[in-house]
Protein backbone atom coordinates (compact mmCIF):
# COMPACT_ATOMS: atom_id res chain seq x y z
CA UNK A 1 28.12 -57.47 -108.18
CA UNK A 2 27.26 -57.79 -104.84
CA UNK A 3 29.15 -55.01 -103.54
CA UNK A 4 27.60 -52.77 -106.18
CA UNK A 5 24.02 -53.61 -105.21
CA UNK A 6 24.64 -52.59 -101.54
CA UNK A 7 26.62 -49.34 -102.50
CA UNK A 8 23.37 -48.41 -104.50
CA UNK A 9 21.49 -49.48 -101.91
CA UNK A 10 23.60 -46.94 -99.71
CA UNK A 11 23.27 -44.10 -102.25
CA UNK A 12 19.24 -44.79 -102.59
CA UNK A 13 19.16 -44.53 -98.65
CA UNK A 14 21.47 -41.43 -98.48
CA UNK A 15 19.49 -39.75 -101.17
CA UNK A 16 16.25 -40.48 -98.74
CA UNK A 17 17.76 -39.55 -95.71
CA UNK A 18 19.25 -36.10 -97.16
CA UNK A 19 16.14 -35.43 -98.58
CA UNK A 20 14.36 -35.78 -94.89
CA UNK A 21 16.59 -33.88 -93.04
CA UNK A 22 16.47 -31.24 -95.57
CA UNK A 23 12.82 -31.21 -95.66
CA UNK A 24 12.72 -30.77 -91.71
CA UNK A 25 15.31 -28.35 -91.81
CA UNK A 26 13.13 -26.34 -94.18
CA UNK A 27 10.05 -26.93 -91.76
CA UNK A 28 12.55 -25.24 -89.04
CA UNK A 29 13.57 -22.25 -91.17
CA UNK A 30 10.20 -21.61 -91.85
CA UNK A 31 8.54 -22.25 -88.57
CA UNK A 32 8.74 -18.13 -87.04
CA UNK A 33 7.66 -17.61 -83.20
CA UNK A 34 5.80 -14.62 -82.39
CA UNK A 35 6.82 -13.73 -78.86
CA UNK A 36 3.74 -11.97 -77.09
CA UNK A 37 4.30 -9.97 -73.63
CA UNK A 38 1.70 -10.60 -70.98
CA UNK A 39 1.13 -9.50 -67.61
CA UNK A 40 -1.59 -10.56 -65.83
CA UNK A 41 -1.23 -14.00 -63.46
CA UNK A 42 -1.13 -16.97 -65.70
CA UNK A 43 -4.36 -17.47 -64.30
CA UNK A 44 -6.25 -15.07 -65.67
CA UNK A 45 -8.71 -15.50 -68.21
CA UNK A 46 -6.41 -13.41 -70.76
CA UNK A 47 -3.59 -16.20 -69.58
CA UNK A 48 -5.75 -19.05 -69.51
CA UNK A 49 -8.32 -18.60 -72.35
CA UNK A 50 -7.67 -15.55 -75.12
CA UNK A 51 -4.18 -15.44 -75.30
CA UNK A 52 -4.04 -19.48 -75.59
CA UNK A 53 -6.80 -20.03 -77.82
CA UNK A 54 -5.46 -17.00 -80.27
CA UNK A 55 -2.31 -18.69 -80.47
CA UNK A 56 -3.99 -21.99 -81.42
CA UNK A 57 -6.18 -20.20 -84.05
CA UNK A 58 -2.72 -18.57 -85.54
CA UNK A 59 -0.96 -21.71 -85.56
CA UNK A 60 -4.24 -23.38 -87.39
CA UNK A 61 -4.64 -20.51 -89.61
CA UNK A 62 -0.81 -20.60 -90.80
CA UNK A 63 -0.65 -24.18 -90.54
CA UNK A 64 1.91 -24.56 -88.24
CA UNK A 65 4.46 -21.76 -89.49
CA UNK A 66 3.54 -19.38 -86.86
CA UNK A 67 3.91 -20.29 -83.34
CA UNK A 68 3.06 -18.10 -80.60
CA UNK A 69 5.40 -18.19 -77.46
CA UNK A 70 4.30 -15.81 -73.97
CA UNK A 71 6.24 -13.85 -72.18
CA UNK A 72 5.98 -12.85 -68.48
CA UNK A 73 7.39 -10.62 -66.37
CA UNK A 74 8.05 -8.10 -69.23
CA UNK A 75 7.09 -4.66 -66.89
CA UNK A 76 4.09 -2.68 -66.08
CA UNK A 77 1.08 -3.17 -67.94
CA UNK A 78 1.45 0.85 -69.38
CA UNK A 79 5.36 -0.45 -71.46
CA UNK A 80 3.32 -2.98 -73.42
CA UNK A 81 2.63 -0.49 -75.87
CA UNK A 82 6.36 0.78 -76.37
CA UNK A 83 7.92 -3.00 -76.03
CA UNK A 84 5.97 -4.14 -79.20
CA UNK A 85 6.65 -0.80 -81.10
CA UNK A 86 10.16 -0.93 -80.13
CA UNK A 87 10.00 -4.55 -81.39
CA UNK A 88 11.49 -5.88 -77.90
CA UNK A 89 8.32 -8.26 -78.21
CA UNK A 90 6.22 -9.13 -81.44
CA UNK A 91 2.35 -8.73 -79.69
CA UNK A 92 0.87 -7.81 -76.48
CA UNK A 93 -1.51 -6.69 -74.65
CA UNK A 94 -2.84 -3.59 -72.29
CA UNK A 95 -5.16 -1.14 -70.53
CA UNK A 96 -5.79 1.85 -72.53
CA UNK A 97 -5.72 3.88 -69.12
CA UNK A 98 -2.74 3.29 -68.33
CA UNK A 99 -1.87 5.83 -71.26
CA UNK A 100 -3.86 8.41 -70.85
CA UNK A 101 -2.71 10.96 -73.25
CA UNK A 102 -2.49 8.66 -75.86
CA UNK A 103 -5.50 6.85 -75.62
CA UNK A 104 -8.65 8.95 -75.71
CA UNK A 105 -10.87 7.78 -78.62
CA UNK A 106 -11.12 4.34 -76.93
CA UNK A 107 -12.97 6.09 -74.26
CA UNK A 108 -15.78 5.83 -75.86
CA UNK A 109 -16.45 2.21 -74.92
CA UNK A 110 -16.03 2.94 -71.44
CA UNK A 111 -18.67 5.46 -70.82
CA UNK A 112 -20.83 4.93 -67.90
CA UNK A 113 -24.39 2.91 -67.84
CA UNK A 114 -24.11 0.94 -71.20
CA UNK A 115 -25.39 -1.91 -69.49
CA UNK A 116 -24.10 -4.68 -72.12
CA UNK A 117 -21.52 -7.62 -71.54
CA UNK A 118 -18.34 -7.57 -72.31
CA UNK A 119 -18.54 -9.47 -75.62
CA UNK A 120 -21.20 -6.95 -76.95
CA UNK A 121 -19.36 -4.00 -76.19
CA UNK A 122 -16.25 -5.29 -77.86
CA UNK A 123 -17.73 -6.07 -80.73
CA UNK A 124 -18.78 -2.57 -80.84
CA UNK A 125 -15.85 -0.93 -80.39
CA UNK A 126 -14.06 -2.86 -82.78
CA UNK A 127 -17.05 -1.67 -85.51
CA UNK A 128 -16.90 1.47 -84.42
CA UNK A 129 -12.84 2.31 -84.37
CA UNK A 130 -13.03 0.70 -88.03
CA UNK A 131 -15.24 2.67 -89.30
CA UNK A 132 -14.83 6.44 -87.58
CA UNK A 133 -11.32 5.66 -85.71
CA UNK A 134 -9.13 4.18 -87.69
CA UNK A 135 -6.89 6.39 -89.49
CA UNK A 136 -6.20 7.97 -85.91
CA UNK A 137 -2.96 8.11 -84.64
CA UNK A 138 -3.30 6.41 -81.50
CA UNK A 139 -2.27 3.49 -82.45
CA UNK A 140 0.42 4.47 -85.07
CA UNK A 141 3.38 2.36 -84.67
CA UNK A 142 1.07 -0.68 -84.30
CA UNK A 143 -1.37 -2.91 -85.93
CA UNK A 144 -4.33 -3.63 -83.92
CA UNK A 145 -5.41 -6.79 -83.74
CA UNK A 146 -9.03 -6.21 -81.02
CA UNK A 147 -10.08 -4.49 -78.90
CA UNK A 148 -12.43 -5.91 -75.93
CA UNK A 149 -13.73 -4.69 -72.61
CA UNK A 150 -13.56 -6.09 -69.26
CA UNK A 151 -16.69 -6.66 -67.49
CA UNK A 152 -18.23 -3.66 -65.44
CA UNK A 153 -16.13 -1.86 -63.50
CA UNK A 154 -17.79 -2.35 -59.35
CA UNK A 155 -16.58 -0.69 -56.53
CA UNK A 156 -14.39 -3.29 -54.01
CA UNK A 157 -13.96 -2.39 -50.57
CA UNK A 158 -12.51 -3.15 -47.14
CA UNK A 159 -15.31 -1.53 -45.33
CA UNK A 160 -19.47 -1.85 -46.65
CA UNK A 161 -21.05 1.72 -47.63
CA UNK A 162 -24.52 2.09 -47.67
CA UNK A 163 -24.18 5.34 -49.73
CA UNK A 164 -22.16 6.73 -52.37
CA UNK A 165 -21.53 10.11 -50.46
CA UNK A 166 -19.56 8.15 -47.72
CA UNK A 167 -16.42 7.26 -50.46
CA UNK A 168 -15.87 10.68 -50.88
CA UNK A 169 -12.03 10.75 -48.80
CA UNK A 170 -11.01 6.71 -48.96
CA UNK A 171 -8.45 5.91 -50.83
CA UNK A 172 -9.24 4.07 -54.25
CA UNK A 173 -7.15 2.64 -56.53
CA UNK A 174 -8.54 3.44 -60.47
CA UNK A 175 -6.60 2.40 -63.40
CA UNK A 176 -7.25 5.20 -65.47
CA UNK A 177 -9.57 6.09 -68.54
CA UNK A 178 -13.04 6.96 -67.71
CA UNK A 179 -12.31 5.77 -64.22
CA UNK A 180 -10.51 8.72 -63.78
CA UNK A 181 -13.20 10.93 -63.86
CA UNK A 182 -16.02 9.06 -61.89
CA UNK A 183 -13.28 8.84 -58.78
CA UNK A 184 -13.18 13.02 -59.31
CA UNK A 185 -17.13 12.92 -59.50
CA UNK A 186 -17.48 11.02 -56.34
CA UNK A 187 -14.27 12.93 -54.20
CA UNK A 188 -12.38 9.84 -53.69
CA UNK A 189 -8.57 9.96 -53.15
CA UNK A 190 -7.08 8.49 -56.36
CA UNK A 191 -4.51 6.04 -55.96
CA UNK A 192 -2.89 5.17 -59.36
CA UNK A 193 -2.13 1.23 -59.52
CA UNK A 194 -1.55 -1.80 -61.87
CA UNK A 195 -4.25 -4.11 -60.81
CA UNK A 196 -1.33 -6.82 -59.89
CA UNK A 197 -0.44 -4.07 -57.06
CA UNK A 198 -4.22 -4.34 -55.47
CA UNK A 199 -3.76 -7.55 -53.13
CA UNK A 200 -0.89 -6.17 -51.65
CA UNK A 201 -1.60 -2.63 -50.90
CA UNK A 202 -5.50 -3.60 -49.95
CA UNK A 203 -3.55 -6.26 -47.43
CA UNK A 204 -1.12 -3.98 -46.20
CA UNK A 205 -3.51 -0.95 -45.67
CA UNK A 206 -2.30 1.95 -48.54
CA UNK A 207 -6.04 1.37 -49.99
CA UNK A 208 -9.47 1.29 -48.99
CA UNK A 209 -10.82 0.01 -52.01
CA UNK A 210 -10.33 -0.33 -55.91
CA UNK A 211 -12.42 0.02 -59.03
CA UNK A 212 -12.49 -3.75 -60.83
CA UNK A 213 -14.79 -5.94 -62.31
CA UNK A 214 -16.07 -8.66 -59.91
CA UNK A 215 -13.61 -11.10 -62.24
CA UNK A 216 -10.66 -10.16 -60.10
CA UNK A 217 -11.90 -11.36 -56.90
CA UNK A 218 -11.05 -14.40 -57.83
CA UNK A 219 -8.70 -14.14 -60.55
CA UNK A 220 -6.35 -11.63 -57.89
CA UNK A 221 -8.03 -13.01 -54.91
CA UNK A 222 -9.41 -10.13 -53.86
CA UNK A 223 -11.88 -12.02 -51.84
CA UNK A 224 -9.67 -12.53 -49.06
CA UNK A 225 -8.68 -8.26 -48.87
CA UNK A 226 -11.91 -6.78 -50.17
CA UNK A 227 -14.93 -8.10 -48.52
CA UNK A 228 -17.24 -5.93 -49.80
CA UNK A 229 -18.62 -5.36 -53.36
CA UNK A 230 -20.80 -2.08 -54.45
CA UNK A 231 -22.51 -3.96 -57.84
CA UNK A 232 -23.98 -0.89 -59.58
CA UNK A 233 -26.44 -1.55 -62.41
CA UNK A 234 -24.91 -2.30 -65.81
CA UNK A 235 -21.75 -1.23 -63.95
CA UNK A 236 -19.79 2.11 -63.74
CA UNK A 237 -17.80 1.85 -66.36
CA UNK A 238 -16.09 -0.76 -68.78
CA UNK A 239 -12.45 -1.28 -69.18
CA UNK A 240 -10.84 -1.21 -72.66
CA UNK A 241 -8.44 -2.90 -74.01
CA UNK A 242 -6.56 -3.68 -77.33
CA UNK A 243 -3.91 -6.87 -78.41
CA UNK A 244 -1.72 -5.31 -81.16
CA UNK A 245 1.66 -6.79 -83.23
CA UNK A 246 4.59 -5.49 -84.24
CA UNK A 247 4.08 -4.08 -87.96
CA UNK A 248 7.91 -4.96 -88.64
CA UNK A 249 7.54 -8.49 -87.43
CA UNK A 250 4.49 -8.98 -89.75
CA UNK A 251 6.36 -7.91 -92.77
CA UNK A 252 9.12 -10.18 -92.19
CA UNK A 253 6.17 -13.10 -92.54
CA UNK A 254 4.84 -13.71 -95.74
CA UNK A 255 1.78 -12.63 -97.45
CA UNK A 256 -0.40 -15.42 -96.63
CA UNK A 257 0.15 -15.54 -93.23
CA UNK A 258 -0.05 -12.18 -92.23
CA UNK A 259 -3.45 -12.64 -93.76
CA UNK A 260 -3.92 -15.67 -91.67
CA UNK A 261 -3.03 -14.03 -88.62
CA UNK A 262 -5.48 -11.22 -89.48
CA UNK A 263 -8.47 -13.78 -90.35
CA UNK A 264 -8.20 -14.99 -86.66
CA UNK A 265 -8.01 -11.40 -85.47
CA UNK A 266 -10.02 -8.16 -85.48
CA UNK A 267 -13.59 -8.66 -84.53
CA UNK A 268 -13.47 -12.46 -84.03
CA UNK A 269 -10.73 -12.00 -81.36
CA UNK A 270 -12.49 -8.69 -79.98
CA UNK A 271 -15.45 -11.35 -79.89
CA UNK A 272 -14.11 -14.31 -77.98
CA UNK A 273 -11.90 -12.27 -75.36
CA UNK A 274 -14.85 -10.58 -74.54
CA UNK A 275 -16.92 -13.91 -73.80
CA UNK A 276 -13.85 -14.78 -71.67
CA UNK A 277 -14.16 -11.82 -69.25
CA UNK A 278 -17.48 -12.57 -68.85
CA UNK A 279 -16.70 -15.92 -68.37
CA UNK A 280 -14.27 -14.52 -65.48
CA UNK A 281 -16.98 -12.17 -64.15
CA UNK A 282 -19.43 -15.15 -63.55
CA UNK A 283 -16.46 -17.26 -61.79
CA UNK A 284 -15.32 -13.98 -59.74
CA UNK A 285 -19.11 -13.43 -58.51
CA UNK A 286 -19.31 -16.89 -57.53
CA UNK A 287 -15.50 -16.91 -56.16
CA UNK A 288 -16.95 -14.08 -54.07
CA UNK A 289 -20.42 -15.56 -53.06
CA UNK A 290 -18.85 -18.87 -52.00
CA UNK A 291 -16.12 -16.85 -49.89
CA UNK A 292 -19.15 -14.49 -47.83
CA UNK A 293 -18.08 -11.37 -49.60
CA UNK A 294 -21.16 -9.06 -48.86
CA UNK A 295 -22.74 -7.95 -51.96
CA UNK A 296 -24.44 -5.07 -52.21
CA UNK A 297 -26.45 -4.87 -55.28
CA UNK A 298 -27.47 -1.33 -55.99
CA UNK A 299 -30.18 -2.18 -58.25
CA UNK A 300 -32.15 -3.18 -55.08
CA UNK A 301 -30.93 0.23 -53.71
CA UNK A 302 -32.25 3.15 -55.14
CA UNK A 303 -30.97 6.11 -53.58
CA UNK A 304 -27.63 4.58 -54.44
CA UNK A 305 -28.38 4.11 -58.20
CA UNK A 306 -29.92 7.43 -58.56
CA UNK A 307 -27.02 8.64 -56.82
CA UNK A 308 -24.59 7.22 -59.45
CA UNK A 309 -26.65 8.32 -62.04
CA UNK A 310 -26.73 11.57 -61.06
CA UNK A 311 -23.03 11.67 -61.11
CA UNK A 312 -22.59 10.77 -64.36
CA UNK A 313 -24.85 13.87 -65.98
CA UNK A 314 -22.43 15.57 -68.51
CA UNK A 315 -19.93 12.86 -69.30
CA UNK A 316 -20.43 11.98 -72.90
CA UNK A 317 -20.31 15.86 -73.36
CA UNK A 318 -16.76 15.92 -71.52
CA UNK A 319 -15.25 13.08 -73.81
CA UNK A 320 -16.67 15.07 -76.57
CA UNK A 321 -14.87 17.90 -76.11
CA UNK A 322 -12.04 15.24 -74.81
CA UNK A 323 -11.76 14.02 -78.27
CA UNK A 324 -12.87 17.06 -80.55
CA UNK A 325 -8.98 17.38 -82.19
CA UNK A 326 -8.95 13.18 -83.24
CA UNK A 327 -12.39 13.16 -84.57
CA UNK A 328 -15.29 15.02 -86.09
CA UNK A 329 -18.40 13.20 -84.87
CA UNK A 330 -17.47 11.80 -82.04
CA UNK A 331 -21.35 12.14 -80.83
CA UNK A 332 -22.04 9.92 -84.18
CA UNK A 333 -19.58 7.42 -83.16
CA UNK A 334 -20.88 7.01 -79.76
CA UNK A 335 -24.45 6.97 -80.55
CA UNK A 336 -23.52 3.94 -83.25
CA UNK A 337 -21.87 1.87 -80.81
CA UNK A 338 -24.74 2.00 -78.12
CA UNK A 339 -26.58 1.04 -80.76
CA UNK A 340 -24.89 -1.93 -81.87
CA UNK A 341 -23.84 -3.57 -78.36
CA UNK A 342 -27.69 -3.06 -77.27
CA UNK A 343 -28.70 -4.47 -80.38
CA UNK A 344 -25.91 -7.57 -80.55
CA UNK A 345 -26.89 -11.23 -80.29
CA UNK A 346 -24.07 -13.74 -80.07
C-alpha cells in the first residue's frame, strides 16, 4: 500500500514537472529575437535612448514574445538598407543620404530654414510620406517603421569664419541629401564621410570642417577636433532618417504581433526619436560650451544669415523638379508638412 502511494505520488510529480518543462519549452519556441543592425557609438542617443526604449515598447506590446537583440559593427551606415532587405538582419537603421539615388522624396524634410525641432519635423514627415509618399518605391523591399530628423545641421570647424564667403575651398565633410547641394551653393570641397569617420580625419588633417548637428560634439567628441561652431538660425538643413524591418521576418511572426510591433511604431517612434536628438542637441551644445568651443551664433550676425539665406533662393524649386517622376504634387506635400511641424505641440 505504501509503495503504491509513493509511486502515485511519483507519477502526480512527473505529470507536474513534464507539464513545466513543456510549458517553458513552449515559452522558448515562441519567444523570436529580432536582430537590429546599428552603427552609431553605443553612446549615442539612437544607442542609448530610441533603439532601447523601442525594443522595450516591442517586448511590452508582444508581451514578451518579441525580443529585440543589437547588432554592431554590421558596415557603413549606406548597407543598412540592403542588410535588412537581404534579411542578413531583421531592422535597422540609416541616413537617407547616404543613398542618394534612392532616396529623394525624403528630401523634403530636409529643406533649408524650417526652423522646427527635431520631434516636430518628424512627425511631419511621417504624416506627410503616409499620406502623398507612400506607395513610392523607395522603400520597396521594406516596411518602414519612422522616420525622424536629426537636429539642425551647423557648420563645425577647425578654424572660426566670420563670413560664409571664406568656406568656399576648405574641405567639408557632408553626408549627403540636401547637404549636398548647400556645400555646391557655398563652393566648398565635398568630402564624402560616415559621420564615425569625422574625429579621425578632423584629427589627422584630411578635413577642415563637417556639416552635423551640435549633438555630435559630444556624442563623437568633436569638441576636442572642431573648436568652432557656425549655429545658423533654425539650422541649414535637417537630417533624415528612417528605422525599417524585414517584411519576411514580420510574416514569419504572427498576426497579433506584427500588429503590436506596428502600434509601437510609425508616428509614435518618429515622435520619441525625434525628442531624443533634441535631447542630444541640448547635451552636445552644452558638451561644447563647457569644453570653450567658440560659438558663433549667426542670428546675432546678420550679414552671415542673410548670406545663407540668400544661398538657399531656388531650392524647393530644385527638389521639385528632383522629385517630379515619384510624385505629382510635390509642392502640396511640402507646403503640408511646413505646415504641420510649425503648427505641432508635443
Amino acid at each position: 500500500m505504501k509503495t503504491t502511494i509513493k509511486f502515485s505520488k511519483l507519477i502526480s510529480l512527473g505529470v507536474v514537472m513534464s507539464g513545466a518543462l513543456l510549458s517553458n519549452l513552449s515559452l522558448a519556441q515562441e519567444t523570436v529575437t529580432m536582430s537590429l543592425a546599428s552603427w552609431l557609438p553605443p553612446t549615442h542617443v539612437q544607442n542609448s535612448i530610441v533603439i532601447p526604449t523601442w525594443s522595450k515598447w516591442i517586448e511590452e506590446a508582444t508581451q514578451g514574445r518579441v525580443k529585440v537583440h543589437v547588432e554592431y559593427g554590421m558596415g557603413h551606415p549606406k548597407t543598412m538598407f540592403d542588410l535588412v532587405e537581404d534579411n542578413v538582419v531583421n531592422a535597422s537603421w540609416s541616413f537617407h543620404g547616404f543613398v542618394p539615388g534612392r532616396f529623394k522624396l525624403t528630401q523634403i524634410v530636409e529643406q533649408p530654414l524650417l526652423g522646427v525641432t527635431p520631434e516636430a519635423a518628424s512627425v511631419a514627415h511621417w504624416r506627410v510620406n503616409e499620406k502623398y509618399f507612400k506607395n513610392s518605391n523607395e522603400f520597396e523591399g521594406l516596411v518602414l517603421a519612422a522616420l525622424f530628423t536629426h537636429g539642425p545641421g551647423q557648420i563645425q570647424l577647425d578654424a572660426p569664419i566670420s563670413s560664409l564667403s571664406e568656406l568656399k575651398d576648405k574641405k567639408i565633410r557632408i553626408g549627403g541629401g540636401v547637404q549636398a547641394e548647400i556645400a555646391k551653393r557655398m563652393g566648398v570641397t565635398v568630402v564624402a564621410a560616415s559621420a564615425t569617420k569625422v574625429y579621425e580625419m578632423m584629427q589627422q588633417k584630411v578635413i577642415d570642417g563637417a556639416f552635423l548637428p551640435i549633438s555630435e560634439q559630444k556624442s563623437l567628441r568633436l569638441n576636442e577636433v572642431a573648436r568652432n561652431v557656425v549655429m545658423l538660425p533654425g539650422g541649414m538643413y535637417l537630417g533624415s532618417f528612417s528605422m525599417f524591418i524585414n517584411p519576411e521576418f514580420l510574416s514569419q511572426l504572427s498576426a497579433r504581433d506584427r500588429a503590436a510591433i506596428m502600434s509601437v511604431s510609425g508616428e509614435k517612434l518618429s515622435a520619441m526619436a525625434g525628442r531624443a536628438w533634441e535631447q542630444g542637441d541640448r547635451e552636445g551644445y552644452e558638451k561644447s560650451v563647457a569644453a570653450g568651443v567658440n560659438i558663433i551664433e549667426v542670428g546675432q550676425n546678420q550679414q552671415m544669415a542673410e548670406q545663407f539665406r540668400t544661398l538657399t533662393v531656388g531650392m524647393d524649386q530644385a527638389w521639385y523638379n528632383s522629385v517630379a517622376k515619384r510624385t505629382d504634387d510635390a509642392e502640396g506635400a511640402l507646403a503640408e508638412l511646413r505646415e504641420i511641424a510649425r503648427g505641432y505641440t508635443q
